[in-house]
C-alpha atoms as a PDB file:
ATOM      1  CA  UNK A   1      88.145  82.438  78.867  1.00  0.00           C
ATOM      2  CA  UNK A   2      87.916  81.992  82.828  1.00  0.00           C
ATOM      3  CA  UNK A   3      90.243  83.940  84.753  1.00  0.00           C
ATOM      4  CA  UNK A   4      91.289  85.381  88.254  1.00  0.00           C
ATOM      5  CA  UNK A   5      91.556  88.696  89.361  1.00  0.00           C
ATOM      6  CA  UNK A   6      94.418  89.101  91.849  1.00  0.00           C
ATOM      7  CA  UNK A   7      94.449  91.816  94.433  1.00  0.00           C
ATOM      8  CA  UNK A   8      98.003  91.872  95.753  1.00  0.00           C
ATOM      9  CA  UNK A   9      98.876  93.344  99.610  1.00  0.00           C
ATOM     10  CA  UNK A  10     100.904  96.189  97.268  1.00  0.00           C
ATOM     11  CA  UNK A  11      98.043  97.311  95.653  1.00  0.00           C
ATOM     12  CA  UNK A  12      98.848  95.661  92.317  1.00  0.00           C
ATOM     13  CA  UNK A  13      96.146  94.213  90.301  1.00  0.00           C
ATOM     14  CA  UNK A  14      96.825  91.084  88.236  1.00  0.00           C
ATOM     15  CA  UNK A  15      94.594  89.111  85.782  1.00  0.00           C
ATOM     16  CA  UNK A  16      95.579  85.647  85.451  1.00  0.00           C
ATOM     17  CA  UNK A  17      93.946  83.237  82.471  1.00  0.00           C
ATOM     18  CA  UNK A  18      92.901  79.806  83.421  1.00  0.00           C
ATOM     19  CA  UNK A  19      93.356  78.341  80.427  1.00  0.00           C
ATOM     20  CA  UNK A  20      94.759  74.862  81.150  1.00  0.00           C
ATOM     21  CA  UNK A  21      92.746  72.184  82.762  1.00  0.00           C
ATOM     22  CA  UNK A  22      94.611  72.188  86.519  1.00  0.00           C
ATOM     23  CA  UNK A  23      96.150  75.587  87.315  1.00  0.00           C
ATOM     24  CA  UNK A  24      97.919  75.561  90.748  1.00  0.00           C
ATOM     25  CA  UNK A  25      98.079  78.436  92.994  1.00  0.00           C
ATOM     26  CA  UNK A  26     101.393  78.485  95.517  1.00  0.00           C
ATOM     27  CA  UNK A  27     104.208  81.066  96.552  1.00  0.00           C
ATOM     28  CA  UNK A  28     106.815  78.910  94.837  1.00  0.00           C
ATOM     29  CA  UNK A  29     107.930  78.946  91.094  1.00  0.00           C
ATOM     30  CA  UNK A  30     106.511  76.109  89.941  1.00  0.00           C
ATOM     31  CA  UNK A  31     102.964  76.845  90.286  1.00  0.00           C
ATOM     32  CA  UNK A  32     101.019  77.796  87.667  1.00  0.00           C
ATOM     33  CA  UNK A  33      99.830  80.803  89.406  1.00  0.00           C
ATOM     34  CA  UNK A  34     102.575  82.045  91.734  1.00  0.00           C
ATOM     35  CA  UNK A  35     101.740  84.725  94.139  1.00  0.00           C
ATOM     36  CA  UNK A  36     104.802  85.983  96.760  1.00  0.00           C
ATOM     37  CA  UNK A  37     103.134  86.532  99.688  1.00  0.00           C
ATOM     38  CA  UNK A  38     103.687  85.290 103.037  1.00  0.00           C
ATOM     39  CA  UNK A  39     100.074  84.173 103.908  1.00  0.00           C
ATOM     40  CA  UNK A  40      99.884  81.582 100.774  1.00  0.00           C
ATOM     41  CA  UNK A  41     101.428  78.787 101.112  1.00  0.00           C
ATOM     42  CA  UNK A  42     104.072  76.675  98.823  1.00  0.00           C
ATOM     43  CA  UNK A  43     101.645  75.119  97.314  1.00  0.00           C
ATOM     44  CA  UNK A  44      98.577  76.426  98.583  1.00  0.00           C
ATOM     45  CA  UNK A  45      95.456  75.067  95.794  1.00  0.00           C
ATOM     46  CA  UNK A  46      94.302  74.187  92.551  1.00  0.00           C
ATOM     47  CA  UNK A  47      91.618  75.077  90.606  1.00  0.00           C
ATOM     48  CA  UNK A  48      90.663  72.550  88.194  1.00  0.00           C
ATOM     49  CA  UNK A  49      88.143  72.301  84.939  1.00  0.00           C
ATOM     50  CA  UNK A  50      86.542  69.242  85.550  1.00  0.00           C
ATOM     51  CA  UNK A  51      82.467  67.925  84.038  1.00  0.00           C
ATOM     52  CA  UNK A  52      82.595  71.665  82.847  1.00  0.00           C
ATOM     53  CA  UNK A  53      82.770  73.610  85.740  1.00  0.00           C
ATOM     54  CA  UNK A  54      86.003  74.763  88.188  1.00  0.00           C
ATOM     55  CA  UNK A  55      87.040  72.985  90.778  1.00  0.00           C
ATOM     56  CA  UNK A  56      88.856  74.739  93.639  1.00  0.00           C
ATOM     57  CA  UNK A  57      90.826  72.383  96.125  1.00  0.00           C
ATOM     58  CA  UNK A  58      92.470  73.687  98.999  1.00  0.00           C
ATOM     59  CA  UNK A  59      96.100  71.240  99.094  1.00  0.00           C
ATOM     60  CA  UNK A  60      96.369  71.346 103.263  1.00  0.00           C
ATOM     61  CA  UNK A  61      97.306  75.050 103.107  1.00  0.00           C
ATOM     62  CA  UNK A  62      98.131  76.847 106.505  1.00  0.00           C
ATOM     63  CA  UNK A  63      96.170  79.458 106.062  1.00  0.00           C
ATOM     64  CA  UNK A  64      93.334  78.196 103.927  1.00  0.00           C
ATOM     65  CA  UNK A  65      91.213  78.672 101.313  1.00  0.00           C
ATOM     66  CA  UNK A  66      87.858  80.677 101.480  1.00  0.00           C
ATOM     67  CA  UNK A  67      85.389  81.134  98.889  1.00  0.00           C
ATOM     68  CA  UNK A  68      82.898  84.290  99.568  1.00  0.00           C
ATOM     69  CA  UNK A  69      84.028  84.776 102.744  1.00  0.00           C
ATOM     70  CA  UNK A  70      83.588  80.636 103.817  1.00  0.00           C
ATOM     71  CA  UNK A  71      86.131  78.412 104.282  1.00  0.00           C
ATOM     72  CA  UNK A  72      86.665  75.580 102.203  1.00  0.00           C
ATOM     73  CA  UNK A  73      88.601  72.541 100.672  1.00  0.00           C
ATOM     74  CA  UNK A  74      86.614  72.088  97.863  1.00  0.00           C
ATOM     75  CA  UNK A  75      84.560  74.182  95.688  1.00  0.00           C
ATOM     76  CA  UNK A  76      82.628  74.968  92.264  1.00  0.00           C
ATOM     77  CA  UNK A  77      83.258  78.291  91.379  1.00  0.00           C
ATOM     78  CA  UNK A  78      80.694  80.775  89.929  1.00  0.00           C
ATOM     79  CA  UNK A  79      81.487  83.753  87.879  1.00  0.00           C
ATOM     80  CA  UNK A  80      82.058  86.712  90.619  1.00  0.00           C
ATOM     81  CA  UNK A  81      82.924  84.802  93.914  1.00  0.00           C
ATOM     82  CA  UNK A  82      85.596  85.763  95.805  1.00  0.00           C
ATOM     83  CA  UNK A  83      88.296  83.409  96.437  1.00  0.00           C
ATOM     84  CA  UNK A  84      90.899  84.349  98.954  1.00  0.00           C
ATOM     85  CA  UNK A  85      94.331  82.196  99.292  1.00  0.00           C
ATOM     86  CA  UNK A  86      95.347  82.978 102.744  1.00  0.00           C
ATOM     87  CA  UNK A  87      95.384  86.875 102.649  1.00  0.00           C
ATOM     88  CA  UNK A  88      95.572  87.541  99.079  1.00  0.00           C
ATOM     89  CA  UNK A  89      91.803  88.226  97.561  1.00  0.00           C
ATOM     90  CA  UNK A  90      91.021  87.217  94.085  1.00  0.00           C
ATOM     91  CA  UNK A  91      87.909  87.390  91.858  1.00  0.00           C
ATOM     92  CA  UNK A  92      87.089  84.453  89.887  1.00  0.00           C
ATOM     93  CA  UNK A  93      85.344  85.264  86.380  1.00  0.00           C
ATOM     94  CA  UNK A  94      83.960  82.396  84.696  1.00  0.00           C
ATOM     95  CA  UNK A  95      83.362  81.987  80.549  1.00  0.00           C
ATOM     96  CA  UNK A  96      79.664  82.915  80.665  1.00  0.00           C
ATOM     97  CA  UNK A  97      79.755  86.685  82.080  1.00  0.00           C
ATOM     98  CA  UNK A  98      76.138  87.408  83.643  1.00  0.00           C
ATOM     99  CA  UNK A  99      75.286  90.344  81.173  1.00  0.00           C
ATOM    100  CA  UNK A 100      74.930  94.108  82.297  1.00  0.00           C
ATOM    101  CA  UNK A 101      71.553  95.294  84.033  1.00  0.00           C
ATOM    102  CA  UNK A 102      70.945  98.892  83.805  1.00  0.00           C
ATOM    103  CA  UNK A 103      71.293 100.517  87.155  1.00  0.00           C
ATOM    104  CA  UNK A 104      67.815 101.371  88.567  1.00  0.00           C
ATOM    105  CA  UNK A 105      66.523 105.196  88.095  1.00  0.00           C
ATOM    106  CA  UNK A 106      67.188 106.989  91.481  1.00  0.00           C
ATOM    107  CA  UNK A 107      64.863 109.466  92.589  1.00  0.00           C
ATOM    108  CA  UNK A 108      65.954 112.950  93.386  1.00  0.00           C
ATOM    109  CA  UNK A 109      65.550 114.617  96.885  1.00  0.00           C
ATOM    110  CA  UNK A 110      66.093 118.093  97.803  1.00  0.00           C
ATOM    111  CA  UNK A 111      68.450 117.905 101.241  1.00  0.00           C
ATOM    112  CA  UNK A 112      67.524 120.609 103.677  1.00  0.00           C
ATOM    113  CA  UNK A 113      69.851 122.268 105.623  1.00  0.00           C
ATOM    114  CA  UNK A 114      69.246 121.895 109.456  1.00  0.00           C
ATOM    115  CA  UNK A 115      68.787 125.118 111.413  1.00  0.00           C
ATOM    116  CA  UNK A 116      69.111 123.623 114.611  1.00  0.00           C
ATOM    117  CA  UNK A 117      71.165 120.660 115.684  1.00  0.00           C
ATOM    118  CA  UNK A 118      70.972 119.554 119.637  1.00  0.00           C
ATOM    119  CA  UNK A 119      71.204 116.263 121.549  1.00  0.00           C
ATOM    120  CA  UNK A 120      67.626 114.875 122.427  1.00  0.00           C
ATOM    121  CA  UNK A 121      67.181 115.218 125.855  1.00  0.00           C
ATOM    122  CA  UNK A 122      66.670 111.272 126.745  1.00  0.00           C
ATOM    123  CA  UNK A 123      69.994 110.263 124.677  1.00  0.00           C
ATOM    124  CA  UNK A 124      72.075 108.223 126.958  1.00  0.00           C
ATOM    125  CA  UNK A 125      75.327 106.974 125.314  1.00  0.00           C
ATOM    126  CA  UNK A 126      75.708 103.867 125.059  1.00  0.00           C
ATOM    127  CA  UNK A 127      79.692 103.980 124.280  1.00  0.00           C
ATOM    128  CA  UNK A 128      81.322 100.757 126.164  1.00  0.00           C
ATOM    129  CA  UNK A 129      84.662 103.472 126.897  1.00  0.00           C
ATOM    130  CA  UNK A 130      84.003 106.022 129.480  1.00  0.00           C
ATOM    131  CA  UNK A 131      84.391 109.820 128.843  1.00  0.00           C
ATOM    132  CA  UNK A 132      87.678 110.955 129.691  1.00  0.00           C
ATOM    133  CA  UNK A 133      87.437 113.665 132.212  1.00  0.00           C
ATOM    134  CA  UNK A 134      90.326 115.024 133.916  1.00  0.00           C
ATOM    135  CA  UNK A 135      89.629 115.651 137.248  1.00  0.00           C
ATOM    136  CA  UNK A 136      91.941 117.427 139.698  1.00  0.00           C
ATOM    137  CA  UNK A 137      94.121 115.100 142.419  1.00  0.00           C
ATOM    138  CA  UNK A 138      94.491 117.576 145.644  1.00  0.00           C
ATOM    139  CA  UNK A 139      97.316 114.745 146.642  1.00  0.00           C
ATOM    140  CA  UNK A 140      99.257 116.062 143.614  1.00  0.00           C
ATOM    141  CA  UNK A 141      98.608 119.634 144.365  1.00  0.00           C
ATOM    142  CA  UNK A 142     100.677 118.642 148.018  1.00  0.00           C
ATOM    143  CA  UNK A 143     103.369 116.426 146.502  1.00  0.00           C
ATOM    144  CA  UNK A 144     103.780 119.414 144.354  1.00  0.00           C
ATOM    145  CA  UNK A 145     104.248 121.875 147.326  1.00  0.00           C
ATOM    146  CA  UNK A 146     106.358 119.490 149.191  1.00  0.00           C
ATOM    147  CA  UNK A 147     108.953 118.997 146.274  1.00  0.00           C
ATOM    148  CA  UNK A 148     108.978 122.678 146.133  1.00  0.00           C
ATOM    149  CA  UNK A 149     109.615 123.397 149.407  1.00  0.00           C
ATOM    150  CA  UNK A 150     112.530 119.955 149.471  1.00  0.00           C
ATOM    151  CA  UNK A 151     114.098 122.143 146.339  1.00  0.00           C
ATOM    152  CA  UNK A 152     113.890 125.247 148.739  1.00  0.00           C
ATOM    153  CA  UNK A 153     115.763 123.644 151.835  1.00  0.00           C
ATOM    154  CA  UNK A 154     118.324 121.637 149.431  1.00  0.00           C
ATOM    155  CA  UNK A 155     119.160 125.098 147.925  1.00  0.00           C
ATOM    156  CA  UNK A 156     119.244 126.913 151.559  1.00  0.00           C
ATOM    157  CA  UNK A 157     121.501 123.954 152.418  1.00  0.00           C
ATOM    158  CA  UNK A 158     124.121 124.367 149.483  1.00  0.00           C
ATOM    159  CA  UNK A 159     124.022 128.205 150.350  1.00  0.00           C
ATOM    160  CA  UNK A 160     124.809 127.651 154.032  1.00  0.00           C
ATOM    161  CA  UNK A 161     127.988 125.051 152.772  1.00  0.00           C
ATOM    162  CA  UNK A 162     129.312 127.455 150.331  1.00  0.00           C
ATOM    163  CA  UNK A 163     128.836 130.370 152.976  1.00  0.00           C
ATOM    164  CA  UNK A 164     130.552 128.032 155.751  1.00  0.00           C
ATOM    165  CA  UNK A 165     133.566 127.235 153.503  1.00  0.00           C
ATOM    166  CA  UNK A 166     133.877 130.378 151.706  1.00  0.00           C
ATOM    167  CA  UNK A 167     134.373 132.284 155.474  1.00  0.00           C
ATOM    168  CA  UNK A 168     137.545 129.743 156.260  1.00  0.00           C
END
């Protein structure tokens, strides 16, 4: 039996069977196939068996409908395209799975250890952000000396006061 994989923001992973002829996909209740999430809408699409196949239509959603990455507002579906509603990502698997195929027989490699590792002498980066290299300000190294010598004079000042009154 056809059915979607759902990949929920929360990391949840939910299997939903397609197994009336018009299953609708929404946020609210009365969908078929109700997924909470705020980037599907109310009633976001159908998918719909129809001359044998599934038919995915888009119903005006705000944030769409894609199929393998492409937008769209109507669709056949294969077995193993992705179908995302909005944010959510789903994989659609049709009745007739495409049967397993080995994996193809690596070769093996030995990896050898560099001895040396060094920058080639023509590199030039090619980095669109600029190093960050702090480079020292000789106006701060004044503004510096003249706040200390302010803290000096307000501190001489204060002395003097206290001395002044102190003496009366």
């Amino acid at each position: 039996m056809a059915k979607l994989q759902i990949f929920l923001p929360d990391g949840t992973l939910v299997s939903h069977e397609l197994a009336d002829e018009k299953t609708t996909v929404g946020r609210v209740a009365d969908n078929e196939l109700q997924i909470n999430d705020g980037s599907v809408s109310s009633r976001h699409a159908e998918i719909e068996f129809e001359s044998d196949a599934f038919h995915l239509h888009d119903l005006g959603s705000t944030n769409g409908t894609f199929v393998n990455g492409e937008p769209v507002t109507d669709a056949v579906l294969s077995h193993g395209d992705e179908v995302r509603f909005g944010t959510v990502e789903t994989v659609f698997h049709g009745e007739e799975e495409v049967p397993d195929q080995p994996l193809p027989q690596s070769k093996s490699s030995a990896a050898e250890v560099a001895q040396l590792s060094s920058r080639p002498p023509e590199f030039i980066s090619s980095s669109p952000i600029p190093k960050n290299v702090k480079e020292k300000d000789p106006l701060a190294g004044a503004l510096w000396a003249v706040a200390g010598i302010g803290v000096l004079a307000f501190a001489g000042a204060i002395a003097m006061i206290l001395g002044m009154t102190s003496g009366l």
